[in-house]
C-alpha atoms as a PDB file:
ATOM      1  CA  UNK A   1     101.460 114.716  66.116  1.00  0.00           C
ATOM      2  CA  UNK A   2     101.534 116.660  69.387  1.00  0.00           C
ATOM      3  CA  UNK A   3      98.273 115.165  70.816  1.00  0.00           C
ATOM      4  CA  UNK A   4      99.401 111.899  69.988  1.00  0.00           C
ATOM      5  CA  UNK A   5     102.450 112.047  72.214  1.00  0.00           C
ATOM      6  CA  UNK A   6     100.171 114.197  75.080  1.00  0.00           C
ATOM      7  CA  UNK A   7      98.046 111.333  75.104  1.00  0.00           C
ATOM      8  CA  UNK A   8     100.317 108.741  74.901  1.00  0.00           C
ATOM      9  CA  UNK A   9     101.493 109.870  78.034  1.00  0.00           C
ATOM     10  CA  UNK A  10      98.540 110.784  79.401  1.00  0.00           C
ATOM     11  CA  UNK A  11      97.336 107.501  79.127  1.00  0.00           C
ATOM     12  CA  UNK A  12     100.104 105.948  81.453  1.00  0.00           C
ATOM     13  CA  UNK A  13      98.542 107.358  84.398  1.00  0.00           C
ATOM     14  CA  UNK A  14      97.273 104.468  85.884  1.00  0.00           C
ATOM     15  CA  UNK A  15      95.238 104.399  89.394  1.00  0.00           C
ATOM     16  CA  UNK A  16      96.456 102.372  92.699  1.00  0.00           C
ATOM     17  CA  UNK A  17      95.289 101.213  95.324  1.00  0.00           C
ATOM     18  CA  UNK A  18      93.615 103.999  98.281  1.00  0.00           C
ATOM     19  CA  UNK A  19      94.298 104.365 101.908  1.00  0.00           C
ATOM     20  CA  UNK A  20      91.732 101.364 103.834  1.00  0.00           C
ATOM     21  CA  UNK A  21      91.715  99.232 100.427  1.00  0.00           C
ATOM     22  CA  UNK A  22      92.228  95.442 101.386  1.00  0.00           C
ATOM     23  CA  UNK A  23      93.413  93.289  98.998  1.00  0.00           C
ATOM     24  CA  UNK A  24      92.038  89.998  98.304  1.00  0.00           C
ATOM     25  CA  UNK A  25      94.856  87.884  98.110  1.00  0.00           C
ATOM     26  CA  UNK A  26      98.980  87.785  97.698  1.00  0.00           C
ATOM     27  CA  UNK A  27      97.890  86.931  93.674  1.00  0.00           C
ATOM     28  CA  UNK A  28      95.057  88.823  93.129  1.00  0.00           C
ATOM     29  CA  UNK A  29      95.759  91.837  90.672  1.00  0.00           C
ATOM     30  CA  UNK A  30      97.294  94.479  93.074  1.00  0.00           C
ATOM     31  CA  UNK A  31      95.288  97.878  91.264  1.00  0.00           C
ATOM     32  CA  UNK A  32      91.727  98.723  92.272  1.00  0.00           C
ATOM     33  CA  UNK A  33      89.063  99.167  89.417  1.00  0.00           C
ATOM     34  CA  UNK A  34      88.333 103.051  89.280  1.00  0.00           C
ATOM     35  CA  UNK A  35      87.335 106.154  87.219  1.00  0.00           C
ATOM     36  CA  UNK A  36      89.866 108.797  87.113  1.00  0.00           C
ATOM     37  CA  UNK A  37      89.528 112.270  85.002  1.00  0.00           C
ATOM     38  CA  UNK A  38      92.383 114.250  84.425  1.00  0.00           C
ATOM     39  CA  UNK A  39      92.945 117.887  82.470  1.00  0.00           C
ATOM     40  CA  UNK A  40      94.782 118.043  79.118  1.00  0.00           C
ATOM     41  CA  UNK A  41      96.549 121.418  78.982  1.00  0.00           C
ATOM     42  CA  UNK A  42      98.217 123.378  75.789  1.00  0.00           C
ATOM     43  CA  UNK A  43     100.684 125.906  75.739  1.00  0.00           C
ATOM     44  CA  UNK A  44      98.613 127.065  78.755  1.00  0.00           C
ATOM     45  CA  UNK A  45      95.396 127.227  77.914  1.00  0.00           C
ATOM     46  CA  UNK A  46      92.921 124.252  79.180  1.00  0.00           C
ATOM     47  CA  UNK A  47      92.022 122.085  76.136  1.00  0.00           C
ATOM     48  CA  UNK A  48      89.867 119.192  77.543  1.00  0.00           C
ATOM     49  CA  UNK A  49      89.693 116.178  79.476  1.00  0.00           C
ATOM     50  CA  UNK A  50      90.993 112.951  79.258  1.00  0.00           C
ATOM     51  CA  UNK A  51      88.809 109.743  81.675  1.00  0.00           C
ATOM     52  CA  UNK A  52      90.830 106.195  82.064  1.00  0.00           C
ATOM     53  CA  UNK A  53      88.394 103.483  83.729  1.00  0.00           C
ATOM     54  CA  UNK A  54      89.693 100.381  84.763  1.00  0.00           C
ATOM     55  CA  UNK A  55      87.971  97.406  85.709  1.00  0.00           C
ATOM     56  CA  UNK A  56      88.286  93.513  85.872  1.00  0.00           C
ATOM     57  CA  UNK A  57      86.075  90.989  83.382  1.00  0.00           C
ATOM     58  CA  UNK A  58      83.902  88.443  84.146  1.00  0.00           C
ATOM     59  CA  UNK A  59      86.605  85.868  82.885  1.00  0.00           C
ATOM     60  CA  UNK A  60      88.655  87.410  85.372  1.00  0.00           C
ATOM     61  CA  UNK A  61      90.785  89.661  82.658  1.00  0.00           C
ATOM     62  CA  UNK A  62      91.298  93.091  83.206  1.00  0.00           C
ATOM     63  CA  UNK A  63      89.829  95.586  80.646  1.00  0.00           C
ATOM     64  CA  UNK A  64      91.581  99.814  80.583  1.00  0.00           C
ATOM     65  CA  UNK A  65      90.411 102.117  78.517  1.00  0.00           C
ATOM     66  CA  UNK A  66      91.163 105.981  77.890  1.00  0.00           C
ATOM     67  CA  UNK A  67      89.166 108.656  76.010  1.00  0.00           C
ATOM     68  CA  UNK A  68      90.304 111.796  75.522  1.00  0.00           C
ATOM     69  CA  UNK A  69      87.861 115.016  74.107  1.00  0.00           C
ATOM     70  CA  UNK A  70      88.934 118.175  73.548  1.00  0.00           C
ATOM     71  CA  UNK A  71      86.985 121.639  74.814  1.00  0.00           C
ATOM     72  CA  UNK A  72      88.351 124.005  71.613  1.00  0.00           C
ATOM     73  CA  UNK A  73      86.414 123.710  68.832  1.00  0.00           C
ATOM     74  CA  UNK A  74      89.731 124.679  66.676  1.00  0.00           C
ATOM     75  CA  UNK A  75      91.623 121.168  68.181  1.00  0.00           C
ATOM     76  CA  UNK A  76      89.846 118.518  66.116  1.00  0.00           C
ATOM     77  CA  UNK A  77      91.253 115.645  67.698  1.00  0.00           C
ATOM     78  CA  UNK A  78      89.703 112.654  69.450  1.00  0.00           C
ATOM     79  CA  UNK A  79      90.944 109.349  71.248  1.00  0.00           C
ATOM     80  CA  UNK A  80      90.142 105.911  71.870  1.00  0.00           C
ATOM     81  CA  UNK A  81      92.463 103.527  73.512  1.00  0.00           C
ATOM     82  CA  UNK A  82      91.915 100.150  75.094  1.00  0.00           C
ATOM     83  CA  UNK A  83      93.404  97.514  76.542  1.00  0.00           C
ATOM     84  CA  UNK A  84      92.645  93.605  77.263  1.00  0.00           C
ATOM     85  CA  UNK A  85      95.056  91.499  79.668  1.00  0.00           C
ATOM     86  CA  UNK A  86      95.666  88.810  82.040  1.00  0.00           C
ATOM     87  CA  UNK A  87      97.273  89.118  85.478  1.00  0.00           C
ATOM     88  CA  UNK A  88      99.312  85.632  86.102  1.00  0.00           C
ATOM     89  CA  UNK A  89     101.974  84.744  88.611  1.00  0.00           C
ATOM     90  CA  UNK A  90     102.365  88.619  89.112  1.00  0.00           C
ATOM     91  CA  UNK A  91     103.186  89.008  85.449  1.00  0.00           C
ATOM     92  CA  UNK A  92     101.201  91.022  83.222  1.00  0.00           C
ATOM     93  CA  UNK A  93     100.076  89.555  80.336  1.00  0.00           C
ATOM     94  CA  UNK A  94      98.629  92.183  77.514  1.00  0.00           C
ATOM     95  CA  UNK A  95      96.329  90.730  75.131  1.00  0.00           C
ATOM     96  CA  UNK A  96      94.468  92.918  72.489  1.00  0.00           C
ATOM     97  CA  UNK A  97      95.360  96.628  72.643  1.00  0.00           C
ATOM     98  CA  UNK A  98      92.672  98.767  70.329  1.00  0.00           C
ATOM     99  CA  UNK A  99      92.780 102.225  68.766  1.00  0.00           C
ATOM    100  CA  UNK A 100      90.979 104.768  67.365  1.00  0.00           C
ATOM    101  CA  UNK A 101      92.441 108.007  66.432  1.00  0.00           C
ATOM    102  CA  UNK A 102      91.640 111.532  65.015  1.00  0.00           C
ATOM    103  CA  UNK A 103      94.002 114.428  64.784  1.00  0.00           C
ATOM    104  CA  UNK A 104      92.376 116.763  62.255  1.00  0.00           C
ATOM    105  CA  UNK A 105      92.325 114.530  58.811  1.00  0.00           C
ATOM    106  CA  UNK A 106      94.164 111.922  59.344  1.00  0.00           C
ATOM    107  CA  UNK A 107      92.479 108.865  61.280  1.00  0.00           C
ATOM    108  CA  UNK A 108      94.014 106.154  63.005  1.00  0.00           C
ATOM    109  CA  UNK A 109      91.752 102.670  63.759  1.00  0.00           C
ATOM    110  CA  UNK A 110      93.243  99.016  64.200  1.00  0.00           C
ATOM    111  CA  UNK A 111      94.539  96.222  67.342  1.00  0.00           C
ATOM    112  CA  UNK A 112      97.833  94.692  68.519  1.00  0.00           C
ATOM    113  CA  UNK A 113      97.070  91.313  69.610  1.00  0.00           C
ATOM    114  CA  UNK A 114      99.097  89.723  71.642  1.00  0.00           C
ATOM    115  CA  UNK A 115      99.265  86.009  70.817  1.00  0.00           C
ATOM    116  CA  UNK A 116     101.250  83.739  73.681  1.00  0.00           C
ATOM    117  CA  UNK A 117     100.733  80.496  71.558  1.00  0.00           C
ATOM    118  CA  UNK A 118     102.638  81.189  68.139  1.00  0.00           C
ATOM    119  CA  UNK A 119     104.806  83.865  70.547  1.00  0.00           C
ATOM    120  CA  UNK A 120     103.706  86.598  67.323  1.00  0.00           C
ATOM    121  CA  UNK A 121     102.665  90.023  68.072  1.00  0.00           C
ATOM    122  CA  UNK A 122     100.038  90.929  65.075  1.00  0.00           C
ATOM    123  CA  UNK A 123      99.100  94.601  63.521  1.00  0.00           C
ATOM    124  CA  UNK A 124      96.428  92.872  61.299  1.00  0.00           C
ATOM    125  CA  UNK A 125      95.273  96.433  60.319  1.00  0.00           C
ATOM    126  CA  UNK A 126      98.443  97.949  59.271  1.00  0.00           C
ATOM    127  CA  UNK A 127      99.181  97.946  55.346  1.00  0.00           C
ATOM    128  CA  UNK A 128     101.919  95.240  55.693  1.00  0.00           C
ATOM    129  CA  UNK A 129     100.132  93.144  58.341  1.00  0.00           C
ATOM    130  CA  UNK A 130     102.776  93.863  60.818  1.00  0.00           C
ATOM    131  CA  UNK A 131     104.005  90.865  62.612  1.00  0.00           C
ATOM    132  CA  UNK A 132     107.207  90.316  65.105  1.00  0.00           C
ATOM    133  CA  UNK A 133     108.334  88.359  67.758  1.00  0.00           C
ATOM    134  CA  UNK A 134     106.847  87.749  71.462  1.00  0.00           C
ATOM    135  CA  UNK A 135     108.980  87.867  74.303  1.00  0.00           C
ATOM    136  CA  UNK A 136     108.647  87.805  78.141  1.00  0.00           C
ATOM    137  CA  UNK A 137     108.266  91.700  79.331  1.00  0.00           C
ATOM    138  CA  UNK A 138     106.651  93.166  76.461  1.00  0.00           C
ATOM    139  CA  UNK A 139     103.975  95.411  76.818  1.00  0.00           C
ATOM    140  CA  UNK A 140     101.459  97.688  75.193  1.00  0.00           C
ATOM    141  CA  UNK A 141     101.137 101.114  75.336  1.00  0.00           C
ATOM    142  CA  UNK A 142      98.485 100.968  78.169  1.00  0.00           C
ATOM    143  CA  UNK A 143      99.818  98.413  80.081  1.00  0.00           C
ATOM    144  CA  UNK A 144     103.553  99.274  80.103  1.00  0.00           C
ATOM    145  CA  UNK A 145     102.083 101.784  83.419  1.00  0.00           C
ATOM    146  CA  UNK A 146     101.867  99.111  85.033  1.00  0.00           C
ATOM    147  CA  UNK A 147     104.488  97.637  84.715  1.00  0.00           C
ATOM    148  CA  UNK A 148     106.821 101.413  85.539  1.00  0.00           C
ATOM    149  CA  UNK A 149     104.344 101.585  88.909  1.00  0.00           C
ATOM    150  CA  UNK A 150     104.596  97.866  89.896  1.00  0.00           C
ATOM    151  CA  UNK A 151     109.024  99.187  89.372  1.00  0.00           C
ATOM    152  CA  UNK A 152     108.459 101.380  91.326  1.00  0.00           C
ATOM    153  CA  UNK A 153     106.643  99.898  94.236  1.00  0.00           C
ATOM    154  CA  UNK A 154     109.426  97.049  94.310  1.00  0.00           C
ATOM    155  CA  UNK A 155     112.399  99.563  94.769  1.00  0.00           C
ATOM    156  CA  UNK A 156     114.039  99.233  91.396  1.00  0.00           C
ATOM    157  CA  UNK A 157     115.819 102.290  89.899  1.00  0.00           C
ATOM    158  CA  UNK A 158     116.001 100.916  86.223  1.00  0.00           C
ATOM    159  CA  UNK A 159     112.896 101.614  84.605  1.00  0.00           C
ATOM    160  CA  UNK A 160     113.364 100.754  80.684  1.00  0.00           C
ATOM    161  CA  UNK A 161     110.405  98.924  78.787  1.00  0.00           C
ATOM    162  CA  UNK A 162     109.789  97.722  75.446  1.00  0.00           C
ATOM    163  CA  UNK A 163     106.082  98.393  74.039  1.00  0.00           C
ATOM    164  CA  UNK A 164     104.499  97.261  71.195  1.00  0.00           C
ATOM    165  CA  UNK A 165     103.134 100.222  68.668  1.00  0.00           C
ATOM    166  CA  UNK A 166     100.852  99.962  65.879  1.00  0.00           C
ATOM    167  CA  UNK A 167     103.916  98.587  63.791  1.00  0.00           C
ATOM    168  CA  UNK A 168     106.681  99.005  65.764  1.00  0.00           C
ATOM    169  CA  UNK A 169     108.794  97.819  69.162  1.00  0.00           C
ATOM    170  CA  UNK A 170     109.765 101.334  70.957  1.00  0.00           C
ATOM    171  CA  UNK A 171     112.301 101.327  74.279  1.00  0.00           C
ATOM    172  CA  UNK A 172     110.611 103.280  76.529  1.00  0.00           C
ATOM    173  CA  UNK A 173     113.585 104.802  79.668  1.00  0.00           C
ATOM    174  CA  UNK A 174     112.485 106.416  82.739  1.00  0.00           C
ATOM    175  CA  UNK A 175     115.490 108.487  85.019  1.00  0.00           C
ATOM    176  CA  UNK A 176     114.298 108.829  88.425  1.00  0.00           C
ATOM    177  CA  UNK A 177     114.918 113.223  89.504  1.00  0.00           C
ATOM    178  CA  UNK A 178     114.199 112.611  93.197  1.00  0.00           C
ATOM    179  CA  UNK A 179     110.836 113.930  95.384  1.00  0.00           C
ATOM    180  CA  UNK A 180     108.179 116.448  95.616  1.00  0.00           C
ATOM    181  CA  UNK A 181     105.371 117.608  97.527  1.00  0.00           C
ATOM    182  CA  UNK A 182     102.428 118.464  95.081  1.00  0.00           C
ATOM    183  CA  UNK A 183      99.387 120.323  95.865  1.00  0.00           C
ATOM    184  CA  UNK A 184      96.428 118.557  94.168  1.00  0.00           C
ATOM    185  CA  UNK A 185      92.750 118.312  93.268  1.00  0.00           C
ATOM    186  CA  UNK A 186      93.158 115.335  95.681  1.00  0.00           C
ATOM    187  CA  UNK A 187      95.017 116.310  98.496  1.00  0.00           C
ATOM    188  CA  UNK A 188      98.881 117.258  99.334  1.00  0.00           C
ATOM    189  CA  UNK A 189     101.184 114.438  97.955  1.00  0.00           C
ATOM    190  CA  UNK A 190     104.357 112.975  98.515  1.00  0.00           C
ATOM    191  CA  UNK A 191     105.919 112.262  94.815  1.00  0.00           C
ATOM    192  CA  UNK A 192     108.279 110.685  93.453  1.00  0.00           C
ATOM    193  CA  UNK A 193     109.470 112.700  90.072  1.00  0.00           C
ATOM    194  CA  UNK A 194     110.011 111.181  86.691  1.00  0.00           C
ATOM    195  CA  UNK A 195     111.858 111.795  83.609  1.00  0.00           C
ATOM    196  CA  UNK A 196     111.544 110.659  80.221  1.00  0.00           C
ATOM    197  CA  UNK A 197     113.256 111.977  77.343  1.00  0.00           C
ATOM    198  CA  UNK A 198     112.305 110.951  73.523  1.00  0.00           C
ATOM    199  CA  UNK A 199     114.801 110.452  70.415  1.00  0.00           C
ATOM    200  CA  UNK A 200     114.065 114.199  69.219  1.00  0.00           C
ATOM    201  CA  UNK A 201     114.940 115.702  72.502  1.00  0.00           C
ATOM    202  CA  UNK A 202     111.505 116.293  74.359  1.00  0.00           C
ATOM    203  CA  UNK A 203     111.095 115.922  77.769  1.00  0.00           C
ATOM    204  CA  UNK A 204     108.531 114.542  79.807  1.00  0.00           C
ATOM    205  CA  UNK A 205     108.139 114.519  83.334  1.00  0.00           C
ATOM    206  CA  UNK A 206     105.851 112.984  85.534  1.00  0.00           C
ATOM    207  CA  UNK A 207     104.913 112.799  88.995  1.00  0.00           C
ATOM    208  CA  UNK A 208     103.676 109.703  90.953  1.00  0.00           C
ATOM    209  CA  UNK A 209     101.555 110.046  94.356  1.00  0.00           C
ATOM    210  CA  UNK A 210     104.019 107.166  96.823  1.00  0.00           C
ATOM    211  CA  UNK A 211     101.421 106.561  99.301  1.00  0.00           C
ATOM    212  CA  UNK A 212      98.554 105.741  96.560  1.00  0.00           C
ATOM    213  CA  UNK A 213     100.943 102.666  94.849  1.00  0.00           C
ATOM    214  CA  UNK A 214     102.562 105.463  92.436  1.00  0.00           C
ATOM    215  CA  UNK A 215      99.518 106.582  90.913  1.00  0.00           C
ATOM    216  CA  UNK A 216     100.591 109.372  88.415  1.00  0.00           C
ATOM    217  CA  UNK A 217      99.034 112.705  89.289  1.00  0.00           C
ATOM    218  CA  UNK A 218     101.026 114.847  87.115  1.00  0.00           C
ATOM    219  CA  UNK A 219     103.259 115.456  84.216  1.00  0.00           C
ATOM    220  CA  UNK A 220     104.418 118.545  81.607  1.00  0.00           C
ATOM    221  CA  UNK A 221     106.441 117.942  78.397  1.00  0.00           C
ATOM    222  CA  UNK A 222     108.845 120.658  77.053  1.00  0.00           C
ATOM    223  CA  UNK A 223     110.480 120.986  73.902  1.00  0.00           C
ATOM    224  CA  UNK A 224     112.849 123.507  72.926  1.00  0.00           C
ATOM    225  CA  UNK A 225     113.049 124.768  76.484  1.00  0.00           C
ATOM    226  CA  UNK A 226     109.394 125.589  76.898  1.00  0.00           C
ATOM    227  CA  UNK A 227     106.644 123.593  77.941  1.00  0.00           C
ATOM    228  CA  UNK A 228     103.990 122.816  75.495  1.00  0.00           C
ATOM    229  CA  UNK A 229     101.563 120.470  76.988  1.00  0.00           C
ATOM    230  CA  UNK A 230     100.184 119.219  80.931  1.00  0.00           C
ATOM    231  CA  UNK A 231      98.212 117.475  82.863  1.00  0.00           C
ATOM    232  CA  UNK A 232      96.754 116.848  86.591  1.00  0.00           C
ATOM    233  CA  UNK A 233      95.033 114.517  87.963  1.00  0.00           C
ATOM    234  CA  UNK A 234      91.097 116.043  88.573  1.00  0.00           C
ATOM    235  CA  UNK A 235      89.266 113.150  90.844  1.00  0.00           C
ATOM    236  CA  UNK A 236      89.872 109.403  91.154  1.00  0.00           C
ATOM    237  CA  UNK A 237      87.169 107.431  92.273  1.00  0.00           C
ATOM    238  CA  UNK A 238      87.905 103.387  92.554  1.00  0.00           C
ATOM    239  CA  UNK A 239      85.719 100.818  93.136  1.00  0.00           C
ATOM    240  CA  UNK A 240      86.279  98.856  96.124  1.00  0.00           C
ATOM    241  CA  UNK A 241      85.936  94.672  95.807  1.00  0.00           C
ATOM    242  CA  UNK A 242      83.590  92.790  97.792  1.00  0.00           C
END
């Protein structure tokens, strides 16, 4: 279960816009496409490597996706995560979030689709067919960072989101700790720092760049008083638009 909460976060770290960017318009989607790679760490020791690529559809959808390997032969775990969704009227609109999971045995495969004309969110693969309720503001797990970053870039100190699981709504809070200057694999950064603390007690902190949009270039979690897992950022790479 410990990967699948690493990840989970890992996966929030979403990429902004760079320094001589130009956006396109006041409603065009305000994140660049890019390629970021970023380490997964374990009780200190470097486990593997986690890539996020974003990029926008022909249909003019946005498409994010995040793989995760690991470099210890003795941490069978793997993961797949996607997401499909609309930008509209500065509201993001998730659409079809996919999974595919391995942590040692056990396997994880299935979507949460998003459907905005019944207003149902659907677990088709789940053994009860999970089904509940769409309202304005809920996200996925892949598209609720955009949503914290887009918070974040408009000022707002409350940063509490609901996200829909594989069968489950989940309140995700965010307590803002202040700044920091980080040292990274790209450049010195102003941060902002983040906290987020789960229903068992674990803490996660994270640490978004301010003058790249908020784009996440660190976190640790702890639990029990003693970090167990990391990450930094290792290159980001967008692509710019004609």
């Amino acid at each position: 279960m410990f990967f699948t909460t690493l990840v989970a976060i890992l996966i929030w770290m979403m990429s902004p816009t760079v320094k001589g960017f130009v956006r396109e318009d006041l409603n065009a989607f305000p994140l660049s496409e890019y390629e970021a790679h970023y380490t997964v760490n374990w009780l200190g020791l470097y486990a593997g490597e986690s890539v996020h690529k974003l990029h926008r559809q022909k249909n003019g959808h946005y498409h994010f996706e995040a793989r995760t390997e690991p470099n210890l032969q003795f941490l069978p775990y793997h993961y797949m995560e996607s997401s499909d969704f609309a930008w509209q009227a500065g509201e993001i609109l998730p659409q079809n979030y996919f999974y595919n999971i391995q942590e040692g045995t056990r396997r994880k495969k299935g979507n949460v689709l998003f459907d905005y004309q019944s207003h149902k969110i659907r677990s088709p693969q789940t053994k009860e067919h999970w089904e509940t309720k769409l309202t304005v503001g809920i996200q996925d797990k892949l598209t609720q960072t955009l949503s914290l970053r887009q918070a974040l870039l408009k000022g707002d100190t409350t940063l509490n989101f609901i996200v829909a699981e594989q069968d489950k709504l989940k309140n995700y809070n965010f307590v803002i700790l202040g700044e920091e200057r980080l040292n990274t694999k790209i450049g010195v950064l102003e941060t902002v720092k983040l906290e987020h603390i789960s229903r068992k007690g674990h803490r996660t902190t994270m640490w978004f760049a301010k003058k790249l949009d908020y784009l996440p270039v660190k976190m640790a979690q702890t639990r029990h008083g003693k970090q167990v897992a990391g990450g930094e950022i290792l290159s980001f790479t967008p692509k710019q638009r004609p």
